[in-house]
Structures are given as structure tokens and as C-alpha cells.
PDB file of N, CA and C in Angstrom:
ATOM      1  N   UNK A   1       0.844  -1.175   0.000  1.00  0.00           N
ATOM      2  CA  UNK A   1       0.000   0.000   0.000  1.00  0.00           C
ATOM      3  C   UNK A   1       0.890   1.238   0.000  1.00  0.00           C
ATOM      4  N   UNK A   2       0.471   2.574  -0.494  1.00  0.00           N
ATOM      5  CA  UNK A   2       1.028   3.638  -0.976  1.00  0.00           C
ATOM      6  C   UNK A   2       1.077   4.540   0.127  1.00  0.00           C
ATOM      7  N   UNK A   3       2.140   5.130   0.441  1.00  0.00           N
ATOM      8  CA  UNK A   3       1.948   6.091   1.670  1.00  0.00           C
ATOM      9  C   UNK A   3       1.475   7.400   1.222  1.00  0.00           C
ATOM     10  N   UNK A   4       0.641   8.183   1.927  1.00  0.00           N
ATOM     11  CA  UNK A   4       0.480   9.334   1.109  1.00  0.00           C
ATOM     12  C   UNK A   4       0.231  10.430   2.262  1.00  0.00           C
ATOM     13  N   UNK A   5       0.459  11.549   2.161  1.00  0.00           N
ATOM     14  CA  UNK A   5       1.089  12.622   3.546  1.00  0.00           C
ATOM     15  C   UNK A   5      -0.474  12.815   3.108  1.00  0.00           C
ATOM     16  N   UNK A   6      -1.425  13.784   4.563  1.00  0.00           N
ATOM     17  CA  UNK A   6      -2.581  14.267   3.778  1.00  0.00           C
ATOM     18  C   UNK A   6      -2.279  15.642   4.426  1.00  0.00           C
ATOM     19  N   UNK A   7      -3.144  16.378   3.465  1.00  0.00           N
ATOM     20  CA  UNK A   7      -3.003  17.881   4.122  1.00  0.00           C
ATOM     21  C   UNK A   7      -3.830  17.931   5.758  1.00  0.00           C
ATOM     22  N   UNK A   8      -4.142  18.947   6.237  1.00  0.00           N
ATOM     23  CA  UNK A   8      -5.081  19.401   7.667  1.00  0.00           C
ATOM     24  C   UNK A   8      -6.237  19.380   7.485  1.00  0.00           C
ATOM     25  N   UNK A   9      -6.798  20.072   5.750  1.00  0.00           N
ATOM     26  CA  UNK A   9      -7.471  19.642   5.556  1.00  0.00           C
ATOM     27  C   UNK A   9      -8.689  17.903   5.011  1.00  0.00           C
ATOM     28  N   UNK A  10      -7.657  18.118   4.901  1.00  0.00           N
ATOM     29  CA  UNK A  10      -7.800  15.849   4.389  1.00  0.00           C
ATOM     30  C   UNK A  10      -7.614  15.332   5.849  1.00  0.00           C
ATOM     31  N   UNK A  11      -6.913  15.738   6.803  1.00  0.00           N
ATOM     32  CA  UNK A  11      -6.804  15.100   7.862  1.00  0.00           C
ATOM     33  C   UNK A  11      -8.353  15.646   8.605  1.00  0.00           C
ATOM     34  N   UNK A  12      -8.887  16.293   8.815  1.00  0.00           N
ATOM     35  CA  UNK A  12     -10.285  17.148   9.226  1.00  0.00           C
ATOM     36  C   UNK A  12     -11.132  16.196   9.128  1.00  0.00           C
ATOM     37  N   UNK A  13     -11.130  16.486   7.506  1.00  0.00           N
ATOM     38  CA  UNK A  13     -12.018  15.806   6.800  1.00  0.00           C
ATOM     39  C   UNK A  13     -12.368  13.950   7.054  1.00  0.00           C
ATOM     40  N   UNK A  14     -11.470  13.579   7.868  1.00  0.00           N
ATOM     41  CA  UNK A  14     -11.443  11.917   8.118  1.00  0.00           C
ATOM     42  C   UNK A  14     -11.739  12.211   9.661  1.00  0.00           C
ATOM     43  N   UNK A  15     -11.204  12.694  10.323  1.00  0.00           N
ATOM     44  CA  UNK A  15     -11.507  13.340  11.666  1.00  0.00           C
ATOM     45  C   UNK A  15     -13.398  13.648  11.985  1.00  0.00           C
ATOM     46  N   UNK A  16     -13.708  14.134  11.353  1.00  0.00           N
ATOM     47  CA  UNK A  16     -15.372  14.247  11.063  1.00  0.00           C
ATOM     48  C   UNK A  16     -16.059  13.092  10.494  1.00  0.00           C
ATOM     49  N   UNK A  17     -15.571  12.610   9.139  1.00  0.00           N
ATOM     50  CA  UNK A  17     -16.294  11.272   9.058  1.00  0.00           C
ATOM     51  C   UNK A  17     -16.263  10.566  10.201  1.00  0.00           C
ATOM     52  N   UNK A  18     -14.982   9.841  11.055  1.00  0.00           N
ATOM     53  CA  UNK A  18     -14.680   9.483  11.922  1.00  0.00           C
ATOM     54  C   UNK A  18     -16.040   9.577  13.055  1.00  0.00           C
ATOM     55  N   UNK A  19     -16.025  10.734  13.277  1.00  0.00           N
ATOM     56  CA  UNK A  19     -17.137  11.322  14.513  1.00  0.00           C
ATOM     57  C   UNK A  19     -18.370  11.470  14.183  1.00  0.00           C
ATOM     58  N   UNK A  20     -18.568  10.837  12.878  1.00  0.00           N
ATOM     59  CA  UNK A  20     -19.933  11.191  12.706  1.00  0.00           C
ATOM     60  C   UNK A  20     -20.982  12.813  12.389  1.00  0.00           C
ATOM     61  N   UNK A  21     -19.707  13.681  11.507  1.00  0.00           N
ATOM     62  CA  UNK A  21     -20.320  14.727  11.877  1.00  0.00           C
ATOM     63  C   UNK A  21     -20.614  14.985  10.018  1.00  0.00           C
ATOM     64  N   UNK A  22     -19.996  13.667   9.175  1.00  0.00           N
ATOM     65  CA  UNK A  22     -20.474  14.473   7.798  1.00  0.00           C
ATOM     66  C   UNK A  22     -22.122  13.844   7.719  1.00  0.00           C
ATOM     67  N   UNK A  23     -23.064  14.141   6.632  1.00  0.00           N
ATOM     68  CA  UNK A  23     -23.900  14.162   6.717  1.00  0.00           C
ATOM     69  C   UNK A  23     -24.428  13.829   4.789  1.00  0.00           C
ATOM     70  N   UNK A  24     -24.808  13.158   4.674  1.00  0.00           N
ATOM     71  CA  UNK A  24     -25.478  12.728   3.257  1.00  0.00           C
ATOM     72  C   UNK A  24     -26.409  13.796   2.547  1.00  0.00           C
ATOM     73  N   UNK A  25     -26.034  14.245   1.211  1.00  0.00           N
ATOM     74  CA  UNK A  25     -26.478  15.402   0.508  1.00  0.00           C
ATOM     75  C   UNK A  25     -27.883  15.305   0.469  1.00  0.00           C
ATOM     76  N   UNK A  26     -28.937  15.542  -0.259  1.00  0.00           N
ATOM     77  CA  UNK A  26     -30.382  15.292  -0.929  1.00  0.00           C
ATOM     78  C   UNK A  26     -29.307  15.213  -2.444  1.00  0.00           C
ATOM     79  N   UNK A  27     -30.554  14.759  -3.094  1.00  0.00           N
ATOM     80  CA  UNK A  27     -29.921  14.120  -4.481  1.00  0.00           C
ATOM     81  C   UNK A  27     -28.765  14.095  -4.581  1.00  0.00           C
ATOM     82  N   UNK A  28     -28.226  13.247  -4.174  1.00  0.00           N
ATOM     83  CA  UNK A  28     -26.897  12.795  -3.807  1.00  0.00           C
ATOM     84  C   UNK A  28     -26.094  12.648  -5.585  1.00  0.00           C
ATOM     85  N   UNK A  29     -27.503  11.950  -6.286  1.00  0.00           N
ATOM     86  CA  UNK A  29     -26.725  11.288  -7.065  1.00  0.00           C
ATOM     87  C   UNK A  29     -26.596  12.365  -8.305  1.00  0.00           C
ATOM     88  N   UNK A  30     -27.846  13.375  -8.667  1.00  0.00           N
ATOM     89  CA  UNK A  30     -27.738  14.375  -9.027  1.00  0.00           C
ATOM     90  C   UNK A  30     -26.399  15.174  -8.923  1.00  0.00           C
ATOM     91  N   UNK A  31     -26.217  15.452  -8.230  1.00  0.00           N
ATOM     92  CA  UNK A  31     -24.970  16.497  -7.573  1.00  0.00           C
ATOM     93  C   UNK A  31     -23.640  15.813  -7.831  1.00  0.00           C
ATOM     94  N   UNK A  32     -23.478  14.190  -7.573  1.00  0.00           N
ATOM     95  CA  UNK A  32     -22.369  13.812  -8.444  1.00  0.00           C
ATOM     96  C   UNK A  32     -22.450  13.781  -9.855  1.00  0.00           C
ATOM     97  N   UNK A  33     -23.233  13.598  -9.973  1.00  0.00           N
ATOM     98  CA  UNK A  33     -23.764  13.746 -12.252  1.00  0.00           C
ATOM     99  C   UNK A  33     -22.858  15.269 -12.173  1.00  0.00           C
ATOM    100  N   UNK A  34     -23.357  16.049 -11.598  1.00  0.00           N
ATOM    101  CA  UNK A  34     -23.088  17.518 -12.074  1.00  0.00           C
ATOM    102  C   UNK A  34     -21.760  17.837 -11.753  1.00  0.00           C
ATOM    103  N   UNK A  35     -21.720  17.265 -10.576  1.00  0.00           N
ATOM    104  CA  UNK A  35     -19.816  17.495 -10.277  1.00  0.00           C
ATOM    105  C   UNK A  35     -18.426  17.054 -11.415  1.00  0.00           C
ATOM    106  N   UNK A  36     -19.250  15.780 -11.603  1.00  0.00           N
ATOM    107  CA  UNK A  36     -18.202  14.976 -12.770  1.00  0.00           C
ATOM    108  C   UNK A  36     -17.890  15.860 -14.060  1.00  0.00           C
ATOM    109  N   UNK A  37     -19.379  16.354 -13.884  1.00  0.00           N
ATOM    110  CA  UNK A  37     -19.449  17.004 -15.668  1.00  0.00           C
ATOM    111  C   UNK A  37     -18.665  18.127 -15.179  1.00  0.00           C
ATOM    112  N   UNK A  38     -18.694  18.948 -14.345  1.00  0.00           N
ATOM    113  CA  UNK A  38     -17.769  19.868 -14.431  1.00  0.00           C
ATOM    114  C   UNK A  38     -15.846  19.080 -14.447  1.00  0.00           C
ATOM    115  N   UNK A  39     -15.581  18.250 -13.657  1.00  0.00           N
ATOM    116  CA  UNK A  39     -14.620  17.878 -13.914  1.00  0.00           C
ATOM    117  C   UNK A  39     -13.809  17.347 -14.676  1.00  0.00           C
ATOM    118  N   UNK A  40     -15.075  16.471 -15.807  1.00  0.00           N
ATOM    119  CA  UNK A  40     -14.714  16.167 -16.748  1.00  0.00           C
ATOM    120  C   UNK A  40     -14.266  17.565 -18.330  1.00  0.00           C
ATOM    121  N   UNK A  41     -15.128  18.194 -17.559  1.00  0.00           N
ATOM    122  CA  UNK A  41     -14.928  19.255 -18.576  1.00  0.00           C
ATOM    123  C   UNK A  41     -13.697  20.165 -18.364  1.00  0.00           C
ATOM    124  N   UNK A  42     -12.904  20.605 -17.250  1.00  0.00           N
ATOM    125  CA  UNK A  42     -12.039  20.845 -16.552  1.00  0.00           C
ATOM    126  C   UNK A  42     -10.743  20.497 -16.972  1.00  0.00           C
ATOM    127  N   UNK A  43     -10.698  19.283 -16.560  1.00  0.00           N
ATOM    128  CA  UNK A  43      -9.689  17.954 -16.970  1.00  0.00           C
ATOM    129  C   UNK A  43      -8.970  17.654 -18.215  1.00  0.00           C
ATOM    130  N   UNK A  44     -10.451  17.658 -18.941  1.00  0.00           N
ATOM    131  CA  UNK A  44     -10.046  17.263 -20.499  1.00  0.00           C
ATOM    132  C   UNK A  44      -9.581  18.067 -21.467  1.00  0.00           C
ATOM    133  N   UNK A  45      -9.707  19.269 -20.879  1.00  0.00           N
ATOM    134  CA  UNK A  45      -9.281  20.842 -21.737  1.00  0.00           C
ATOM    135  C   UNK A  45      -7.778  20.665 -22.318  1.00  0.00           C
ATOM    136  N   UNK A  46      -7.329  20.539 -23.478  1.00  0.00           N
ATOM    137  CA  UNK A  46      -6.023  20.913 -23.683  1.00  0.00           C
ATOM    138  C   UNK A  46      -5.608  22.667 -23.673  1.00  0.00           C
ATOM    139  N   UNK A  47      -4.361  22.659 -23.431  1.00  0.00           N
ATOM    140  CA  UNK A  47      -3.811  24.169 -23.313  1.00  0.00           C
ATOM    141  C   UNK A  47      -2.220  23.951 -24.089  1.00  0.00           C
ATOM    142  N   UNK A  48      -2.130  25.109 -24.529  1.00  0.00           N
ATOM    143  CA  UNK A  48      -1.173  25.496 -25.135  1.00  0.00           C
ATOM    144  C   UNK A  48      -0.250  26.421 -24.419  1.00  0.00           C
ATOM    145  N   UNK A  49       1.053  25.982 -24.490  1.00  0.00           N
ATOM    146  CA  UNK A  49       2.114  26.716 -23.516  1.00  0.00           C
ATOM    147  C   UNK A  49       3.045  26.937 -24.282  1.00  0.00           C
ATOM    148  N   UNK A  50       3.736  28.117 -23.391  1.00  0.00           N
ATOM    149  CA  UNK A  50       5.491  28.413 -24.524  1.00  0.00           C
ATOM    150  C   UNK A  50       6.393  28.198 -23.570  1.00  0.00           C
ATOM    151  N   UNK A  51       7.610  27.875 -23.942  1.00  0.00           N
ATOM    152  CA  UNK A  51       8.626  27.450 -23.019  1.00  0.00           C
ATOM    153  C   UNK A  51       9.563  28.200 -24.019  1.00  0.00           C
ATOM    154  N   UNK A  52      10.544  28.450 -23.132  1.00  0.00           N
ATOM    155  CA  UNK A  52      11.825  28.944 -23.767  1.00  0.00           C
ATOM    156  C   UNK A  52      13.023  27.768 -23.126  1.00  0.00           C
ATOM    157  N   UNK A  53      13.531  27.237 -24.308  1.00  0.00           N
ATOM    158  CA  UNK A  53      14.791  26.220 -24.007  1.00  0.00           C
ATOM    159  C   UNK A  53      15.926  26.484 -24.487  1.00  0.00           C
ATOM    160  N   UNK A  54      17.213  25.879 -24.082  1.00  0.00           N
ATOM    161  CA  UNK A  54      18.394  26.572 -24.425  1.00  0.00           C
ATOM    162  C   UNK A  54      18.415  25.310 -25.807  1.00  0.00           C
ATOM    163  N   UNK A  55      19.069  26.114 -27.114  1.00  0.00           N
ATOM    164  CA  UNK A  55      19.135  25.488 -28.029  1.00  0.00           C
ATOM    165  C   UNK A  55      19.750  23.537 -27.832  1.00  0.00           C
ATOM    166  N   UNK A  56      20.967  23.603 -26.857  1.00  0.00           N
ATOM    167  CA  UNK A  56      21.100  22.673 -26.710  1.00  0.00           C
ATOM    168  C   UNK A  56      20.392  21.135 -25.962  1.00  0.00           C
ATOM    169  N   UNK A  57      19.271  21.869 -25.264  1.00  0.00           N
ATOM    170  CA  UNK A  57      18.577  21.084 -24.399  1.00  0.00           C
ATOM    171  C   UNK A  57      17.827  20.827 -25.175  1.00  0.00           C
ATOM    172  N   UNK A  58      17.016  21.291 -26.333  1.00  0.00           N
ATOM    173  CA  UNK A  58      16.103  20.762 -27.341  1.00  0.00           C
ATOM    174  C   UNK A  58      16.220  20.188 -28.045  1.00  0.00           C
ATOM    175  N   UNK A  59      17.678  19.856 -28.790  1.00  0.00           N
ATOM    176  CA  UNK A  59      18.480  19.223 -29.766  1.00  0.00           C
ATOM    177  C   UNK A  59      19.147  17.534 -28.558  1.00  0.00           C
ATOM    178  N   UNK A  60      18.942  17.794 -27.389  1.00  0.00           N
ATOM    179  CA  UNK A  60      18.836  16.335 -26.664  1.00  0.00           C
ATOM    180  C   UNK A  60      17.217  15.989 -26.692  1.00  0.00           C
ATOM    181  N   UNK A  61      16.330  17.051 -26.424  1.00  0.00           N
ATOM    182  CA  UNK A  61      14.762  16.386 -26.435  1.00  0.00           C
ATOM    183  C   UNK A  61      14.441  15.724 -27.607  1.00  0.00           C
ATOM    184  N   UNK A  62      14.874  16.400 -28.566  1.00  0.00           N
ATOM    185  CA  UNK A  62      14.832  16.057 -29.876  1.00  0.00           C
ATOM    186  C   UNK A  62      15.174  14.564 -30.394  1.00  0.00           C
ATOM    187  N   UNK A  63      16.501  14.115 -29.791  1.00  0.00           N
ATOM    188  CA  UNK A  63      17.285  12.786 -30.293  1.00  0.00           C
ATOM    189  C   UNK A  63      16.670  12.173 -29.210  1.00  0.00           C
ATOM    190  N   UNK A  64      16.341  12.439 -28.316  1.00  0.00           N
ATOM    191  CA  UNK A  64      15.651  11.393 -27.303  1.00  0.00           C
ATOM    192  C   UNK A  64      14.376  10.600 -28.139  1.00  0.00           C
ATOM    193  N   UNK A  65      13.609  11.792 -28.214  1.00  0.00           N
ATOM    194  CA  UNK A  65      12.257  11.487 -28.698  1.00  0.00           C
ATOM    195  C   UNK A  65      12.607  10.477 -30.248  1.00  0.00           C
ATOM    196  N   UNK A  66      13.355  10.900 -31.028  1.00  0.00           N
ATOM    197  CA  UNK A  66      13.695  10.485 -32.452  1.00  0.00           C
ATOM    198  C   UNK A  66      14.174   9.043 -31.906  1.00  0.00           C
ATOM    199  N   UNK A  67      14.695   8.640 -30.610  1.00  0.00           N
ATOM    200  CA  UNK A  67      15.230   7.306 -30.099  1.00  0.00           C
ATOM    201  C   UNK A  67      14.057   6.456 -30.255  1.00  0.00           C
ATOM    202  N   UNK A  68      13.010   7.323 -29.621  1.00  0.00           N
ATOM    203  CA  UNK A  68      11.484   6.729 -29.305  1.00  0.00           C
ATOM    204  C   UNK A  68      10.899   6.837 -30.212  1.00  0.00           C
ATOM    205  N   UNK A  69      11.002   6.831 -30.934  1.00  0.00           N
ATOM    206  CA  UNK A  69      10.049   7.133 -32.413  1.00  0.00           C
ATOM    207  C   UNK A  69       8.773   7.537 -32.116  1.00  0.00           C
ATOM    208  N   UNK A  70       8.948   9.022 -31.357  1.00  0.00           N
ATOM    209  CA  UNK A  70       8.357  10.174 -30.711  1.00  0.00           C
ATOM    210  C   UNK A  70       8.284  11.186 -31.797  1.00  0.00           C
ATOM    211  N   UNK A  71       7.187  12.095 -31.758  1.00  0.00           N
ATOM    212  CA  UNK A  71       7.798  13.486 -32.375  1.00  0.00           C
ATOM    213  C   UNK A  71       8.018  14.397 -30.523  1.00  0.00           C
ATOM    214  N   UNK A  72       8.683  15.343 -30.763  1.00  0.00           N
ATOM    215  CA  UNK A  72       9.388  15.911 -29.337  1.00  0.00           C
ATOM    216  C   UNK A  72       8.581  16.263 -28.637  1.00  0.00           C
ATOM    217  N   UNK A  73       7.840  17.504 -29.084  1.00  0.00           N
ATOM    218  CA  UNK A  73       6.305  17.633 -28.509  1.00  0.00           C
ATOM    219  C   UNK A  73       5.423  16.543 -27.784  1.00  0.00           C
ATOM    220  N   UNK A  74       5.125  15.223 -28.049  1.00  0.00           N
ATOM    221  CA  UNK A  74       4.680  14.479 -27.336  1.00  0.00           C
ATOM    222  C   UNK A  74       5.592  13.817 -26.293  1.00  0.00           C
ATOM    223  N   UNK A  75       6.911  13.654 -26.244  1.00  0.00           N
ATOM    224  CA  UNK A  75       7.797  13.522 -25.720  1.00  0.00           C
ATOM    225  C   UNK A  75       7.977  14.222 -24.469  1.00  0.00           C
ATOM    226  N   UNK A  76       7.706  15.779 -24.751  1.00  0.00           N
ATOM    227  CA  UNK A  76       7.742  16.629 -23.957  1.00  0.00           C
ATOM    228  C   UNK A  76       6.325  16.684 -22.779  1.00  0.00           C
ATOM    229  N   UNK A  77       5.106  16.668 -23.583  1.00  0.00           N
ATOM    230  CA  UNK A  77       4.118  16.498 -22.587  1.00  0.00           C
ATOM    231  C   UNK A  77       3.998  14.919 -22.187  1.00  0.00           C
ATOM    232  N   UNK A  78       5.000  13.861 -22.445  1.00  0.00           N
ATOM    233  CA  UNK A  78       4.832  12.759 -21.628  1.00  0.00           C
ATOM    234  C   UNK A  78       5.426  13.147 -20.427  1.00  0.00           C
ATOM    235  N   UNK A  79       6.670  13.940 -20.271  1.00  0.00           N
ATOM    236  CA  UNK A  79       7.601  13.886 -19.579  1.00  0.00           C
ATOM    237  C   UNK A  79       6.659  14.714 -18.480  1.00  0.00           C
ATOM    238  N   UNK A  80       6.151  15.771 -19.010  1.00  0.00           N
ATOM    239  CA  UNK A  80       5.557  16.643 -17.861  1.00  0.00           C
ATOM    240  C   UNK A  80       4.204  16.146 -17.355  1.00  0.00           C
ATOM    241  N   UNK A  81       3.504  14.850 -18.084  1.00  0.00           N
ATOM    242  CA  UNK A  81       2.327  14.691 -17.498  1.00  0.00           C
ATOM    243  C   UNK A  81       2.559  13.378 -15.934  1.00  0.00           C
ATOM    244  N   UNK A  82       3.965  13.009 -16.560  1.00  0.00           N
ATOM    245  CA  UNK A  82       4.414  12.046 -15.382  1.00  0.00           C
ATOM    246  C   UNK A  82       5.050  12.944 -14.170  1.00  0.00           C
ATOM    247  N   UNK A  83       5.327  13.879 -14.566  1.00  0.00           N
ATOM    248  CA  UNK A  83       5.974  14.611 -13.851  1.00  0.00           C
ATOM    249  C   UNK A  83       4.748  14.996 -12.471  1.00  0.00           C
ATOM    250  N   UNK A  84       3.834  15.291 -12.829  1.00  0.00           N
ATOM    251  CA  UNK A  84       2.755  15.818 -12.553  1.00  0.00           C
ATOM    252  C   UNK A  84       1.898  15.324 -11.886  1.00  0.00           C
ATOM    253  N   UNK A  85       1.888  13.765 -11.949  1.00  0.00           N
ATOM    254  CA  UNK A  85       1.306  12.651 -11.135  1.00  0.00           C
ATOM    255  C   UNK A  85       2.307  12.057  -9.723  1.00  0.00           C
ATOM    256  N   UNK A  86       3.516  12.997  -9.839  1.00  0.00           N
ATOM    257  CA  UNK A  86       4.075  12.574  -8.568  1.00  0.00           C
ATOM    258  C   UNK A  86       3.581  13.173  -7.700  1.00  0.00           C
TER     259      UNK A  86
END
């Protein structure tokens, strides 16, 4: 099993379930329908970014990716989407 630090708030938040103090919505199931859709909509958004790299660091992203029979660009948002899940 995965260790995972929680914030004060995440710690609260188990602290109250714990004690009995959270409490079940009305249309419970409604309100998750609507939550998702916002998250899903959130989530799935691509964005476009600029980076400035030193010529030589791009010309290694470059042969990396060309190793992987990558184009760099995807290379690049693999690197940062793993990055991102730590």
C-alpha cells in the first residue's frame, strides 16, 4: 500500500467522518452527475504553452524522442504529465 502525507485539511475531513459529523447530501446522485461534468470538462481541456529552451537542451529532447520514435512535442508532454502525477 502507498503512503500518502494528507493535508489538515484531508486530515479534518477523516476526523469528522470518523465522529460522525459528515452528513449525506439530498440528491446525492444528481450532484455527483453535475460534479463529474464539471470535472470532466475541466480535466479534459487541452492548453497550449510556450517554453523557452536553451538550443542545446532541445536538440537532446529532440534525439531522445527520435530514439522513441516520438515526435518531441509528445515527448515533452509525456515527460511533464508524469511529472505531474508525482
Amino acid at each position: 500500500m502507498k503512503y500518502y502525507e494528507l493535508t489538515k485539511e484531508e486530515e479534518r475531513l477523516i476526523e469528522d467522518y470518523e465522529e460522525g459529523e459528515l452528513r449525506s447530501i439530498p440528491d446525492q446522485l444528481q450532484e455527483t452527475t453535475r460534479y463529474r461534468s464539471y470535472a470532466k470538462s475541466s480535466l479534459n481541456r487541452e492548453r497550449n504553452i510556450n517554453i523557452r529552451l536553451s538550443e542545446r537542451d532541445l536538440q537532446k529532447i529532440k534525439a531522445k524522442a527520435a530514439e522513441k520514435g516520438l515526435p518531441y512535442q509528445t515527448l515533452v508532454s509525456s515527460i511533464l504529465h508524469q511529472y505531474s502525477l508525482r
